[in-house]
N, C-alpha and C. Protein backbone atom coordinates (compact mmCIF):
# COMPACT_ATOMS: atom_id res chain seq x y z
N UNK A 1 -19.94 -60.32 -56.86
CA UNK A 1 -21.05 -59.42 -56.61
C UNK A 1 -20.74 -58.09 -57.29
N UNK A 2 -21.92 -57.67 -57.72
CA UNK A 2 -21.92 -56.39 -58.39
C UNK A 2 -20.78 -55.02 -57.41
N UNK A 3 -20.26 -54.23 -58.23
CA UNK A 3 -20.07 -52.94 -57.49
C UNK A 3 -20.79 -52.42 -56.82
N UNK A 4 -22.35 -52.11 -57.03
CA UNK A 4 -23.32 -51.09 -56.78
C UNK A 4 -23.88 -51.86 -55.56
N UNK A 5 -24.32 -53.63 -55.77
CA UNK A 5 -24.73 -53.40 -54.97
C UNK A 5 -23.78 -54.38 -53.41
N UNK A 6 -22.31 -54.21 -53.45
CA UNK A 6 -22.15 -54.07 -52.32
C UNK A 6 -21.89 -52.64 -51.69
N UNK A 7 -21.73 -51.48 -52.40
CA UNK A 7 -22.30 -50.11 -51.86
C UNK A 7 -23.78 -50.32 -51.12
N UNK A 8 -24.45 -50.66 -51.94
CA UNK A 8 -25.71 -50.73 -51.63
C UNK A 8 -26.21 -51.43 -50.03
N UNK A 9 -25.48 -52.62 -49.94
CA UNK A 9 -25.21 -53.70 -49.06
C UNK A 9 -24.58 -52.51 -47.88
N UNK A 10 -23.30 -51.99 -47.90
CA UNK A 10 -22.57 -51.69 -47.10
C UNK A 10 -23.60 -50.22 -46.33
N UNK A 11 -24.34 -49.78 -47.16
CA UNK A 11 -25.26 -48.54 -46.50
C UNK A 11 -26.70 -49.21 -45.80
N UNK A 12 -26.75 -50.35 -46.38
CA UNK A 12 -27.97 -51.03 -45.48
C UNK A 12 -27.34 -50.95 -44.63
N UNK A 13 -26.21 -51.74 -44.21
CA UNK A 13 -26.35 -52.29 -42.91
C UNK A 13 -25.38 -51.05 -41.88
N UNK A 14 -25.15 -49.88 -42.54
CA UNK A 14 -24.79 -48.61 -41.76
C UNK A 14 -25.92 -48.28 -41.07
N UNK A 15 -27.63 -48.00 -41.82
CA UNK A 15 -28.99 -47.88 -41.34
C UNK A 15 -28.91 -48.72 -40.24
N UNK A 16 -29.04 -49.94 -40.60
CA UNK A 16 -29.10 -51.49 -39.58
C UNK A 16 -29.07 -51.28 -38.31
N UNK A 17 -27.15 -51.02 -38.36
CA UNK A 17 -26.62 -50.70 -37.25
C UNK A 17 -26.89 -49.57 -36.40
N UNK A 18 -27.54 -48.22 -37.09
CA UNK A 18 -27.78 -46.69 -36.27
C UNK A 18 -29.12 -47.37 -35.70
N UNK A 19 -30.54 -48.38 -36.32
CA UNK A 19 -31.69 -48.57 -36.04
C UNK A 19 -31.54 -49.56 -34.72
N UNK A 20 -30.74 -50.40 -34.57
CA UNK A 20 -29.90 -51.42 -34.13
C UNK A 20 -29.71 -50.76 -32.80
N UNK A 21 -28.84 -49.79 -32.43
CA UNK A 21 -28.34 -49.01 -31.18
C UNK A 21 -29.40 -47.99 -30.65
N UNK A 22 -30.13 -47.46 -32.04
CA UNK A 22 -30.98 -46.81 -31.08
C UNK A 22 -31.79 -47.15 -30.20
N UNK A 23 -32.75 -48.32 -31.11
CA UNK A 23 -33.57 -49.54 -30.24
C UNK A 23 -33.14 -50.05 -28.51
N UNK A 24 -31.77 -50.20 -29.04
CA UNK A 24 -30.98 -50.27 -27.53
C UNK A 24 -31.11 -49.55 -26.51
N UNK A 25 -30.50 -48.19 -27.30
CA UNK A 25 -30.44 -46.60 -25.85
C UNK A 25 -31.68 -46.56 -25.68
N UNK A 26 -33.20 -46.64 -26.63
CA UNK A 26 -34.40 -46.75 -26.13
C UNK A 26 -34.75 -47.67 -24.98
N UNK A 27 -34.74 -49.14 -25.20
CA UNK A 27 -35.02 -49.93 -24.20
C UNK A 27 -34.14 -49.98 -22.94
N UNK A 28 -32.45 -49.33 -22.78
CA UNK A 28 -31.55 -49.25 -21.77
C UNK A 28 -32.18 -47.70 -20.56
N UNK A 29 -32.98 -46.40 -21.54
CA UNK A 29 -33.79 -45.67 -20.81
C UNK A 29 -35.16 -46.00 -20.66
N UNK A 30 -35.71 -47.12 -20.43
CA UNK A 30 -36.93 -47.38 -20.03
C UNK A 30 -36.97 -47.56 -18.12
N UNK A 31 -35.92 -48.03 -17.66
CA UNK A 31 -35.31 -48.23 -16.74
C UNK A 31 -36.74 -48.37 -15.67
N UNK A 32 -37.80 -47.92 -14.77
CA UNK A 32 -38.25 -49.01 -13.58
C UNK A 32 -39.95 -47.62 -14.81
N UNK A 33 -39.71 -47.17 -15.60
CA UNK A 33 -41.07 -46.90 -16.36
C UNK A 33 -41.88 -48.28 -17.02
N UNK A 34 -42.26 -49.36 -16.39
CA UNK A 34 -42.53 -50.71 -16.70
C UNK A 34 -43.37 -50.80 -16.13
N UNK A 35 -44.91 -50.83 -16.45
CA UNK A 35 -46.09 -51.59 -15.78
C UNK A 35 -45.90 -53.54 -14.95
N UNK A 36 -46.52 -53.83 -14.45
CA UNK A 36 -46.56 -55.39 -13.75
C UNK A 36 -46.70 -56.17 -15.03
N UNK A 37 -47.20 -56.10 -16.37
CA UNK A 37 -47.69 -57.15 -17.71
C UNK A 37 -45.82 -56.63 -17.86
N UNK A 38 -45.64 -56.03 -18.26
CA UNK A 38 -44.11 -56.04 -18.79
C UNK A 38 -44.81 -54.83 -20.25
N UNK A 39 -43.16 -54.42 -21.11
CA UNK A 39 -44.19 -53.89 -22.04
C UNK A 39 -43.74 -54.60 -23.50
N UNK A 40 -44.03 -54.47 -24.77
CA UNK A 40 -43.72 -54.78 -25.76
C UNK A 40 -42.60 -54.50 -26.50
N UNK A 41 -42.01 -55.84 -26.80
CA UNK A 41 -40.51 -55.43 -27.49
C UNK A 41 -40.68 -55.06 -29.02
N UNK A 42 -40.93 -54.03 -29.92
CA UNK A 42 -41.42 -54.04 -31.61
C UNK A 42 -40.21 -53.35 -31.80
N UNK A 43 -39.71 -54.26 -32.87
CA UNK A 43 -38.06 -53.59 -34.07
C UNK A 43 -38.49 -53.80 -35.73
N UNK A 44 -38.88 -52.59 -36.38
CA UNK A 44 -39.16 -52.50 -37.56
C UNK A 44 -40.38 -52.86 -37.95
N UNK A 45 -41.28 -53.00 -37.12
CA UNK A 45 -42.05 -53.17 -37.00
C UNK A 45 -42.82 -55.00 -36.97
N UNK A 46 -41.72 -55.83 -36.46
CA UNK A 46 -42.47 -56.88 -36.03
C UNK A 46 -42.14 -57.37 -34.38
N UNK A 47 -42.66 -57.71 -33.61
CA UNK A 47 -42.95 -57.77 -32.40
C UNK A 47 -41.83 -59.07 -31.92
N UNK A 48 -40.91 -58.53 -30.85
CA UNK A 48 -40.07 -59.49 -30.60
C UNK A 48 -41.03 -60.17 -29.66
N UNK A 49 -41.24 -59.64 -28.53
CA UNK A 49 -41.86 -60.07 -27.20
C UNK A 49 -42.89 -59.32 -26.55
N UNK A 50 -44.24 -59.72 -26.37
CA UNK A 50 -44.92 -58.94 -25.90
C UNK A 50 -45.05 -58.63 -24.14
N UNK A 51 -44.39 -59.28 -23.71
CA UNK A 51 -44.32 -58.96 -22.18
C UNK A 51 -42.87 -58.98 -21.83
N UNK A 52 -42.23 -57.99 -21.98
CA UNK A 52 -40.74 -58.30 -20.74
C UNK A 52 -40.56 -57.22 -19.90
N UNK A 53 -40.31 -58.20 -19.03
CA UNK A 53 -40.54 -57.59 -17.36
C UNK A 53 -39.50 -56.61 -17.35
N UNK A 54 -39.38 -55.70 -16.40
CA UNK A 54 -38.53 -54.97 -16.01
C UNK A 54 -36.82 -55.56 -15.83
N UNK A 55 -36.71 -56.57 -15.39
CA UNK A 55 -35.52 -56.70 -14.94
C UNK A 55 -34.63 -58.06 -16.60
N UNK A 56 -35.80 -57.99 -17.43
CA UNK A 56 -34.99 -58.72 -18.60
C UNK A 56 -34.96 -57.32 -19.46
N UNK A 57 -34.65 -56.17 -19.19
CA UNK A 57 -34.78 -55.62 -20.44
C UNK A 57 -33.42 -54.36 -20.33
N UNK A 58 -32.55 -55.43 -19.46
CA UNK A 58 -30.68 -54.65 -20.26
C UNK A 58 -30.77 -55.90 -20.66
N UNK A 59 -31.14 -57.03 -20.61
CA UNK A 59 -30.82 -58.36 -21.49
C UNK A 59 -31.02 -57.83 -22.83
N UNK A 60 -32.55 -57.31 -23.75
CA UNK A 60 -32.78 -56.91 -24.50
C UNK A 60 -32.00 -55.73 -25.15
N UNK A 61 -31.64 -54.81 -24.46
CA UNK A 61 -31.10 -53.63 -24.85
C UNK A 61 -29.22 -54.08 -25.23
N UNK A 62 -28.83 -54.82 -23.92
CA UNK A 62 -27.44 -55.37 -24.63
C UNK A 62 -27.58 -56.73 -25.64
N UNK A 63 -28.47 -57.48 -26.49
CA UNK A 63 -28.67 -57.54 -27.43
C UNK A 63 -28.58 -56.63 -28.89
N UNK A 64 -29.34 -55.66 -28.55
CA UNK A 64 -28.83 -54.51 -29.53
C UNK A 64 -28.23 -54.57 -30.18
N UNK A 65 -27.44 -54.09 -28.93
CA UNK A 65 -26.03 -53.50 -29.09
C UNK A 65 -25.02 -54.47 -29.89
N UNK A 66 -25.19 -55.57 -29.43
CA UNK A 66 -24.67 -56.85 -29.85
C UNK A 66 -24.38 -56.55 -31.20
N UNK A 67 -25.94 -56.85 -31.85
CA UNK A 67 -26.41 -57.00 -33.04
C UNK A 67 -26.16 -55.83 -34.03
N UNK A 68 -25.94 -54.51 -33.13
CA UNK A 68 -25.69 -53.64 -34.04
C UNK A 68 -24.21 -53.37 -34.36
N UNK A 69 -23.41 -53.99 -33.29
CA UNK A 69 -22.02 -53.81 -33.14
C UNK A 69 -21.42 -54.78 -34.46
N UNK A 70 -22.43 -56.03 -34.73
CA UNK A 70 -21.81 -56.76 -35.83
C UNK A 70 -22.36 -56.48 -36.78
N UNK A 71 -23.29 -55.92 -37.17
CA UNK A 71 -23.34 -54.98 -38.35
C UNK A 71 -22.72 -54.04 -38.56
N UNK A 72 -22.67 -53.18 -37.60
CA UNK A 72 -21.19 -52.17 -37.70
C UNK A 72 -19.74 -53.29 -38.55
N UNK A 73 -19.07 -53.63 -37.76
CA UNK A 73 -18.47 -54.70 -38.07
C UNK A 73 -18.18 -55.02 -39.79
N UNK A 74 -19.25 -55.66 -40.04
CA UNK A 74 -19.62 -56.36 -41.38
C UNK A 74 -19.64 -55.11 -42.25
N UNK A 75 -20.22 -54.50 -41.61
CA UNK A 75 -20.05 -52.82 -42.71
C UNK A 75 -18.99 -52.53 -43.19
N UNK A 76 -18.17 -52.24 -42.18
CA UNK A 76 -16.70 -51.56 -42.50
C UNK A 76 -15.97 -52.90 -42.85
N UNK A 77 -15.60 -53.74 -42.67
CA UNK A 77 -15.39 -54.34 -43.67
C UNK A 77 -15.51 -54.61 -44.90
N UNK A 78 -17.00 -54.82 -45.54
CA UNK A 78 -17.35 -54.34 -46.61
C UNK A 78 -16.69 -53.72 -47.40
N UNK A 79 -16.74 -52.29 -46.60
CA UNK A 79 -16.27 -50.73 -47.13
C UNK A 79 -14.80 -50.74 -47.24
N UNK A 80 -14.22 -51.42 -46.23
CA UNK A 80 -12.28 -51.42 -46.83
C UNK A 80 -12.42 -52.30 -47.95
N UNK A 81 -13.41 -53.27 -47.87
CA UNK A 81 -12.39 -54.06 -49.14
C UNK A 81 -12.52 -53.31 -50.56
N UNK A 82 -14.20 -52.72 -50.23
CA UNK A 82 -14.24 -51.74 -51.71
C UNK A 82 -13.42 -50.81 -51.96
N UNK A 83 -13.23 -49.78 -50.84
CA UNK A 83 -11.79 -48.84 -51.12
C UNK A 83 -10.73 -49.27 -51.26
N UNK A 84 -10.52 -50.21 -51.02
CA UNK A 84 -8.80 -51.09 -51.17
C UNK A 84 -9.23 -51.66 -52.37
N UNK A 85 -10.36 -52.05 -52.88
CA UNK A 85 -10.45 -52.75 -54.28
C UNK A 85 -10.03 -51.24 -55.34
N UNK A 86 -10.84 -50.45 -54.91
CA UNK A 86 -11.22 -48.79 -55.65
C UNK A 86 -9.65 -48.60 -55.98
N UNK A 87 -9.19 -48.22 -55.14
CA UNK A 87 -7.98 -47.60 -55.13
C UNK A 87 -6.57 -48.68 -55.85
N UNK A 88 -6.65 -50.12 -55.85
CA UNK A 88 -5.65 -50.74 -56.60
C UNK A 88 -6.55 -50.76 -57.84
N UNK A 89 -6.71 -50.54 -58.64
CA UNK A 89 -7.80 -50.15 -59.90
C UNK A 89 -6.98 -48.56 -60.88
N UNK A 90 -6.51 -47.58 -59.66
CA UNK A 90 -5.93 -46.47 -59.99
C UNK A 90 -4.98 -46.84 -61.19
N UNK A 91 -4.55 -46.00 -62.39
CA UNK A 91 -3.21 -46.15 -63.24
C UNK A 91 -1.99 -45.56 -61.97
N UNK A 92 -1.22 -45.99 -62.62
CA UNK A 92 0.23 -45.49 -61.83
C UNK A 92 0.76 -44.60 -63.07
């Protein structure tokens, strides 16, 4: 794979992961603000679930987290192998 675009790769999924957790701390402070229909789950704009009840939605929110924790993850990985690639590249 190109240089550029696993930079490229490695800053997506930095976004990913910040869009990822926020979604989370959003749906983890919704807490008993929940009508009886439940309300709508939307991430990036396509619709996970249109009704979840009050009591599934730390299910949803520790999903997130999940999801953003392994993009985190996959990121920095990424990113060492490029700086560890970067840096044995140096002259001595």
């Amino acid at each position: 794979m190109n240089l550029k675009i696993r930079w490229l790769v490695s800053i997506s999924l930095a976004i990913f992961t910040i869009l990822c957790i926020s979604k989370g701390l959003q749906l983890w402070s919704f807490g008993s603000n929940v009508d009886g229909g439940g309300i709508g789950v939307y991430f990036l704009g396509l619709e996970i679930n249109d009704r979840v009840l009050e009591a599934n939605m730390p299910t949803y929110a520790i999903g997130f987290f999940i999801a953003g924790l392994c993009t985190l993850l996959i990121s920095i990985i990424n990113l060492t192998r490029l700086l560890l690639r970067s840096t044995s590249r140096t002259a001595v």
